[in-house]
N, C-alpha and C. Protein backbone atom coordinates (compact mmCIF):
# COMPACT_ATOMS: atom_id res chain seq x y z
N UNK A 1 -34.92 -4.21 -10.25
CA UNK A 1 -34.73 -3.01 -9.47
C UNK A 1 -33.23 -2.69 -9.42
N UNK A 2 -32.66 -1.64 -10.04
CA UNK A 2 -31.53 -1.07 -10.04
C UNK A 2 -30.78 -1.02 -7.93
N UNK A 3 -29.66 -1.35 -8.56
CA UNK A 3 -28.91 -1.04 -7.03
C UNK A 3 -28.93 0.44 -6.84
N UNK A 4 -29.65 0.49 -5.09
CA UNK A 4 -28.95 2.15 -5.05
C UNK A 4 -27.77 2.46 -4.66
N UNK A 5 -26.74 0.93 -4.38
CA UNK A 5 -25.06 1.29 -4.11
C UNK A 5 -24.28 2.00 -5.60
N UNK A 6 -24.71 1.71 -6.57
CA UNK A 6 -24.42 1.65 -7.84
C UNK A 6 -23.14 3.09 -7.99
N UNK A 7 -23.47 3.98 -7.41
CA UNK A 7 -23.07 5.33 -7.20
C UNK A 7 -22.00 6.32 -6.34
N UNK A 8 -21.75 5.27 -5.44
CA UNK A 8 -21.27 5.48 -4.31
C UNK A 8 -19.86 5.94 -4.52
N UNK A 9 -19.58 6.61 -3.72
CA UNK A 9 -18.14 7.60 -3.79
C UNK A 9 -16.95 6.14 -3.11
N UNK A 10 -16.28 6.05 -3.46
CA UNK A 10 -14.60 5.25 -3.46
C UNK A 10 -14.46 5.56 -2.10
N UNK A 11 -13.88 4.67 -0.90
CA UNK A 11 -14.06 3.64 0.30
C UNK A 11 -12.68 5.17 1.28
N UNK A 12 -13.11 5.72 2.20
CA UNK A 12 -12.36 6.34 2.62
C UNK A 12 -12.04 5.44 4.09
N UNK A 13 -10.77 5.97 4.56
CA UNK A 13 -10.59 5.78 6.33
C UNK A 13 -11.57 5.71 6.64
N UNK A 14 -12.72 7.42 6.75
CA UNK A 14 -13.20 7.72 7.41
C UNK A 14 -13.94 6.67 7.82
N UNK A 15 -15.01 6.40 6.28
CA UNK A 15 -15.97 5.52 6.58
C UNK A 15 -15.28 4.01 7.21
N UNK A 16 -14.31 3.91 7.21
CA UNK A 16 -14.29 2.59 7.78
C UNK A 16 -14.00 2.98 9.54
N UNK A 17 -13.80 3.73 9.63
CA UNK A 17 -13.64 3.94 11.43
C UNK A 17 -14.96 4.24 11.57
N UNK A 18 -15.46 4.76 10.75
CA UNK A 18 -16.94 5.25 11.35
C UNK A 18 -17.52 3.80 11.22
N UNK A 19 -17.49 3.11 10.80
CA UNK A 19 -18.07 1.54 10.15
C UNK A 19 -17.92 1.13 11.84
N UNK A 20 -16.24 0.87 12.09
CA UNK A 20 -16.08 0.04 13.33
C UNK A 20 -16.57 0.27 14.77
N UNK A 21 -16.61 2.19 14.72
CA UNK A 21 -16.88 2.88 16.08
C UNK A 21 -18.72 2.54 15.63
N UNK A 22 -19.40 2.75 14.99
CA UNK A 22 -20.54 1.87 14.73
C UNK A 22 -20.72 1.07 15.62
N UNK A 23 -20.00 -0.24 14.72
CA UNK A 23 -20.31 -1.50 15.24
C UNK A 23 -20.18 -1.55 16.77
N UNK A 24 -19.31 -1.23 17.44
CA UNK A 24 -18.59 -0.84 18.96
C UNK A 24 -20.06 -0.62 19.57
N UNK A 25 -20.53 0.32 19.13
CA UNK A 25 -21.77 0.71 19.72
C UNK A 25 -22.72 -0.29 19.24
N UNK A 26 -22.54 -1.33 19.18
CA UNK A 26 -23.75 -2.40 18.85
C UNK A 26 -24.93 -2.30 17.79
N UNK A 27 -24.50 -1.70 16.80
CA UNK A 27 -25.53 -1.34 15.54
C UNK A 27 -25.11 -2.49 15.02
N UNK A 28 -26.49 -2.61 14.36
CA UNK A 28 -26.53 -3.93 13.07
C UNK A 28 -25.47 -3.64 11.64
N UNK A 29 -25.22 -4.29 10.92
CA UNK A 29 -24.71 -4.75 9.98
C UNK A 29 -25.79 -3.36 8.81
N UNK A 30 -26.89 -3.83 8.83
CA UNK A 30 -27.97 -3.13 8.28
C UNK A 30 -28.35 -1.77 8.37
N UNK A 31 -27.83 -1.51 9.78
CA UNK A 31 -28.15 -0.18 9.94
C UNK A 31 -26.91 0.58 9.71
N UNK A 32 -26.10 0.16 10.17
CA UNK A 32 -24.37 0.95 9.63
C UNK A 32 -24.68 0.88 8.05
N UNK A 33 -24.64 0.19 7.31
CA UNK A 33 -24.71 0.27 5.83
C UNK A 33 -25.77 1.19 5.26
N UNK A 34 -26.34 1.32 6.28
CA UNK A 34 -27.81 2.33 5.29
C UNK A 34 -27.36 4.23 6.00
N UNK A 35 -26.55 3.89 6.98
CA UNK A 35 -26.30 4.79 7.27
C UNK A 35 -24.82 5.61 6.46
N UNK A 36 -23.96 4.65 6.01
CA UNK A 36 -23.06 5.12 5.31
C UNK A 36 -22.99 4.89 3.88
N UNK A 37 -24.39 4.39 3.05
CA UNK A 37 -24.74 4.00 1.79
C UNK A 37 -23.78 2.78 1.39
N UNK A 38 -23.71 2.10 2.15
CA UNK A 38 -22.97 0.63 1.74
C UNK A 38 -23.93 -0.68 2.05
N UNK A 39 -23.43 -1.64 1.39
CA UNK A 39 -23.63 -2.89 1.56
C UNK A 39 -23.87 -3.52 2.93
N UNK A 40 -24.36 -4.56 3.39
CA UNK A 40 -24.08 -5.59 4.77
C UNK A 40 -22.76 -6.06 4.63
N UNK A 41 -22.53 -6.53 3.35
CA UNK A 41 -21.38 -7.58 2.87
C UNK A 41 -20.18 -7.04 3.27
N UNK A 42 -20.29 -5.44 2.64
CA UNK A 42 -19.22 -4.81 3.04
C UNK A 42 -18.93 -4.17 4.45
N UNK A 43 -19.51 -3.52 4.91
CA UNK A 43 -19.65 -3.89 6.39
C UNK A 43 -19.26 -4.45 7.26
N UNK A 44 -19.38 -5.65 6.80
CA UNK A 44 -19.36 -6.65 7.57
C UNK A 44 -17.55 -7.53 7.39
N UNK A 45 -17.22 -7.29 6.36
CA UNK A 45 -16.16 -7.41 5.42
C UNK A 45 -14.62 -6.69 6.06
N UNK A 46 -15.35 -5.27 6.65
CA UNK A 46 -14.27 -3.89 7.25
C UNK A 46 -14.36 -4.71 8.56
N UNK A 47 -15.32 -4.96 9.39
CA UNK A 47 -15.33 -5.43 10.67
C UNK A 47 -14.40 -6.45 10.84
N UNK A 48 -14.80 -7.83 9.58
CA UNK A 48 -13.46 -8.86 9.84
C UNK A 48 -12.40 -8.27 9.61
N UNK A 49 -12.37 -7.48 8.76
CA UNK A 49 -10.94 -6.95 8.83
C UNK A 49 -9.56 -6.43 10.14
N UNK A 50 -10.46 -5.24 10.56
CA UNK A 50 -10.18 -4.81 11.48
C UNK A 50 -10.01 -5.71 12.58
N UNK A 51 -10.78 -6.51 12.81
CA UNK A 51 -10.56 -7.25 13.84
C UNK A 51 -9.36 -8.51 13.89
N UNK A 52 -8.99 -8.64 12.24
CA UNK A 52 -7.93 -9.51 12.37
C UNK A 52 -6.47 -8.67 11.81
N UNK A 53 -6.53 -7.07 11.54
CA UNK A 53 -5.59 -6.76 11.49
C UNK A 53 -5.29 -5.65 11.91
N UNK A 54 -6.44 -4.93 12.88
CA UNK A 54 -6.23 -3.86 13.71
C UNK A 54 -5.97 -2.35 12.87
N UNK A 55 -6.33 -2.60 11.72
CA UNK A 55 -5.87 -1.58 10.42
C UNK A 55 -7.36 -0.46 9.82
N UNK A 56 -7.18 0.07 9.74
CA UNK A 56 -8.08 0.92 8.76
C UNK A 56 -7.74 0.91 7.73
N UNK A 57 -6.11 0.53 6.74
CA UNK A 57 -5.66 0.99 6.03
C UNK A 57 -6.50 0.10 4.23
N UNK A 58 -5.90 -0.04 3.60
CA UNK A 58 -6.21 -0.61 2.64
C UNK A 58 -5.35 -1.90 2.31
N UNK A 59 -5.83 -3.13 2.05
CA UNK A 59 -4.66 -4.17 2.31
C UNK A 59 -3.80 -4.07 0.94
N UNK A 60 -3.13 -4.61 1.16
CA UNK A 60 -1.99 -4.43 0.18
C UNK A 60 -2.47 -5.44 -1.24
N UNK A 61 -2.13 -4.90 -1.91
CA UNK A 61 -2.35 -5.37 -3.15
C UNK A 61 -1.82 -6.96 -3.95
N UNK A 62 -3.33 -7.39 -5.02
CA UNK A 62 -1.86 -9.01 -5.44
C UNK A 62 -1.61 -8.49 -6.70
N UNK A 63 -0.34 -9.37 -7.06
CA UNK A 63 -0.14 -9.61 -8.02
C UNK A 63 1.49 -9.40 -8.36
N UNK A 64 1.74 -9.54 -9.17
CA UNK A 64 3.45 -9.08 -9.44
C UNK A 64 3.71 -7.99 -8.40
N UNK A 65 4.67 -7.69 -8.01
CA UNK A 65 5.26 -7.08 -7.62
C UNK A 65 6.16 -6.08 -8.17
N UNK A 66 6.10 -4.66 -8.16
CA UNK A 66 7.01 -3.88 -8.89
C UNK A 66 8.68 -3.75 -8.37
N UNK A 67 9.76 -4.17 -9.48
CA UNK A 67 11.04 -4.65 -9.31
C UNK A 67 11.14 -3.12 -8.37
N UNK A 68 12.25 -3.66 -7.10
CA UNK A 68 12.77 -2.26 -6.60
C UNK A 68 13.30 -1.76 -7.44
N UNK A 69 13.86 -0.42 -7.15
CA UNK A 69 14.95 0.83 -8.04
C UNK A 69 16.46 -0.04 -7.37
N UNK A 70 17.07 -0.07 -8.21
CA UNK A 70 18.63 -0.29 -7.49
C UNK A 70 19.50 0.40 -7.90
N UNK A 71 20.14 0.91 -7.11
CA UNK A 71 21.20 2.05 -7.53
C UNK A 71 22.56 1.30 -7.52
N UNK A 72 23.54 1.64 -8.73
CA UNK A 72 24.72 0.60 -8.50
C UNK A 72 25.71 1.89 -7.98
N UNK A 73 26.50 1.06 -7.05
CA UNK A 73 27.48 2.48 -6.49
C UNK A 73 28.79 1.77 -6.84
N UNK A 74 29.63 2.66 -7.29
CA UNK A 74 30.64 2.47 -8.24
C UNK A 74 32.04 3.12 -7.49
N UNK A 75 33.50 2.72 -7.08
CA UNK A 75 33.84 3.21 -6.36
C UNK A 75 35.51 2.76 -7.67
N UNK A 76 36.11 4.15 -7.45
CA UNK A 76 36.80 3.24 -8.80
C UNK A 76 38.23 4.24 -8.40
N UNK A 77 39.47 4.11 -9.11
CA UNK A 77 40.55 4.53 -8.72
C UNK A 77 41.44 5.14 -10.00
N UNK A 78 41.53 6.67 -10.04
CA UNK A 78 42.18 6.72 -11.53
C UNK A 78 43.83 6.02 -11.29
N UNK A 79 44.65 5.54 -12.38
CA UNK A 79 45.92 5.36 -11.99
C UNK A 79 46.44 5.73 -13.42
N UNK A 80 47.43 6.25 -13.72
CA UNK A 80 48.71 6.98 -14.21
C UNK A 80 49.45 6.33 -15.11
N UNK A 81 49.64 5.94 -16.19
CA UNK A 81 50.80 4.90 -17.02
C UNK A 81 51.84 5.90 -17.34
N UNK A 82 52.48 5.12 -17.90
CA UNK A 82 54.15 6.11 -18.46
C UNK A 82 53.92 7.26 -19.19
N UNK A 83 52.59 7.20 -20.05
CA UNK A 83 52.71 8.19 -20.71
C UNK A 83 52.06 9.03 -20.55
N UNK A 84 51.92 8.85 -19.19
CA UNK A 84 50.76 10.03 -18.53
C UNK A 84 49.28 9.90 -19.05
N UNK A 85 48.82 8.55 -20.05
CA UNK A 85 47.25 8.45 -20.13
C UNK A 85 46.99 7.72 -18.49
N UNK A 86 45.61 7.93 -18.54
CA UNK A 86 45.08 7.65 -17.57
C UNK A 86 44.30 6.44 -17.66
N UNK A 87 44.15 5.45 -16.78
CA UNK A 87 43.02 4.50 -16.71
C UNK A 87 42.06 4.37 -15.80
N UNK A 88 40.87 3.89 -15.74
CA UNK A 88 40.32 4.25 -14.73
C UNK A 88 40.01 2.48 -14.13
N UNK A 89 40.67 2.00 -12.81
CA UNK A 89 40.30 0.92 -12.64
C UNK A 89 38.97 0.35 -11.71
N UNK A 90 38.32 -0.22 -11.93
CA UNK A 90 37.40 -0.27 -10.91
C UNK A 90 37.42 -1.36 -9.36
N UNK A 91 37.31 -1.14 -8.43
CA UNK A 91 37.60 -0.92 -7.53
C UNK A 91 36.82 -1.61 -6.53
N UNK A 92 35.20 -1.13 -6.47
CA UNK A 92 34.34 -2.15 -5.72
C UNK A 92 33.12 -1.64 -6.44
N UNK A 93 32.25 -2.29 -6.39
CA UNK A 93 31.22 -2.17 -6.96
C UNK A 93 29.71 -2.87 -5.84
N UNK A 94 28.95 -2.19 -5.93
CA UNK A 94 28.06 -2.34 -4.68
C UNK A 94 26.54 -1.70 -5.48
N UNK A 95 26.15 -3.10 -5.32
CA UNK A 95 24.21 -2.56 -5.72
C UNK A 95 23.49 -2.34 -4.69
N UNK A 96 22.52 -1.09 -4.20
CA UNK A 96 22.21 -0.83 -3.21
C UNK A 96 20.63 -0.68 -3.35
N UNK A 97 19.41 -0.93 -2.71
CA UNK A 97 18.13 -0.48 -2.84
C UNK A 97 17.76 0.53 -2.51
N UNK A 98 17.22 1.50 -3.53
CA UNK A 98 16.65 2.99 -3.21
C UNK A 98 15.07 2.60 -2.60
C-alpha cells in the first residue's frame, strides 16, 4: 500500500504552530497528523522540539560550514621621494567580517 504522505507540500511555520497549539489543546499525535497530512513521527518530532527549544524555526543545519566573507581594510600613506615619484607605504592593515 503506497504512502498517502508521499505528496505532501515542504514543512511551513504555520504547520508547526498549528502542530503545537494542537497539541496544547490535548489532541493525539494521530489526530494532529491526519489533520495536517503528516506523520505521528513527525508530530511528535515538532513537539520535542519545541519544547526543548521554544522555536518554530528550522534547526540549523550540519555539516561544513560556509567560510565567512572577510573584507581586508587597508589603510596606507602616500610619501614623496626626491624626485617627486611617489610610494605608497602601507600602514595598517585590518581583516574585518562582513
Amino acid at each position: 500500500m503506497p504512502s498517502k504522505y508521499k505528496k505532501r507540500p515542504s514543512v511551513t511555520p504555520e504547520d508547526r504552530i498549528k502542530a503545537v497549539m494542537m497539541f496544547q489543546q490535548e489532541k493525539s499525535f494521530a489526530t494532529i497528523g491526519r489533520e495536517l497530512n503528516r506523520t505521528k513521527s513527525w508530530i511528535k518530532r515538532i513537539i520535542d522540539r519545541n519544547n526543548e527549544t521554544f522555536s518554530y524555526q528550522d534547526p540549523p543545519k550540519s555539516g561544513r560550514p560556509h567560510e565567512p566573507e572577510i573584507e581586508v581594510v587597508y589603510e596606507a600613506e602616500v610619501v614623496f621621494d626626491d624626485e617627486m615619484d611617489y610610494n605608497c607605504l602601507l600602514v595598517h592593515q585590518e581583516s574585518v567580517l562582513v
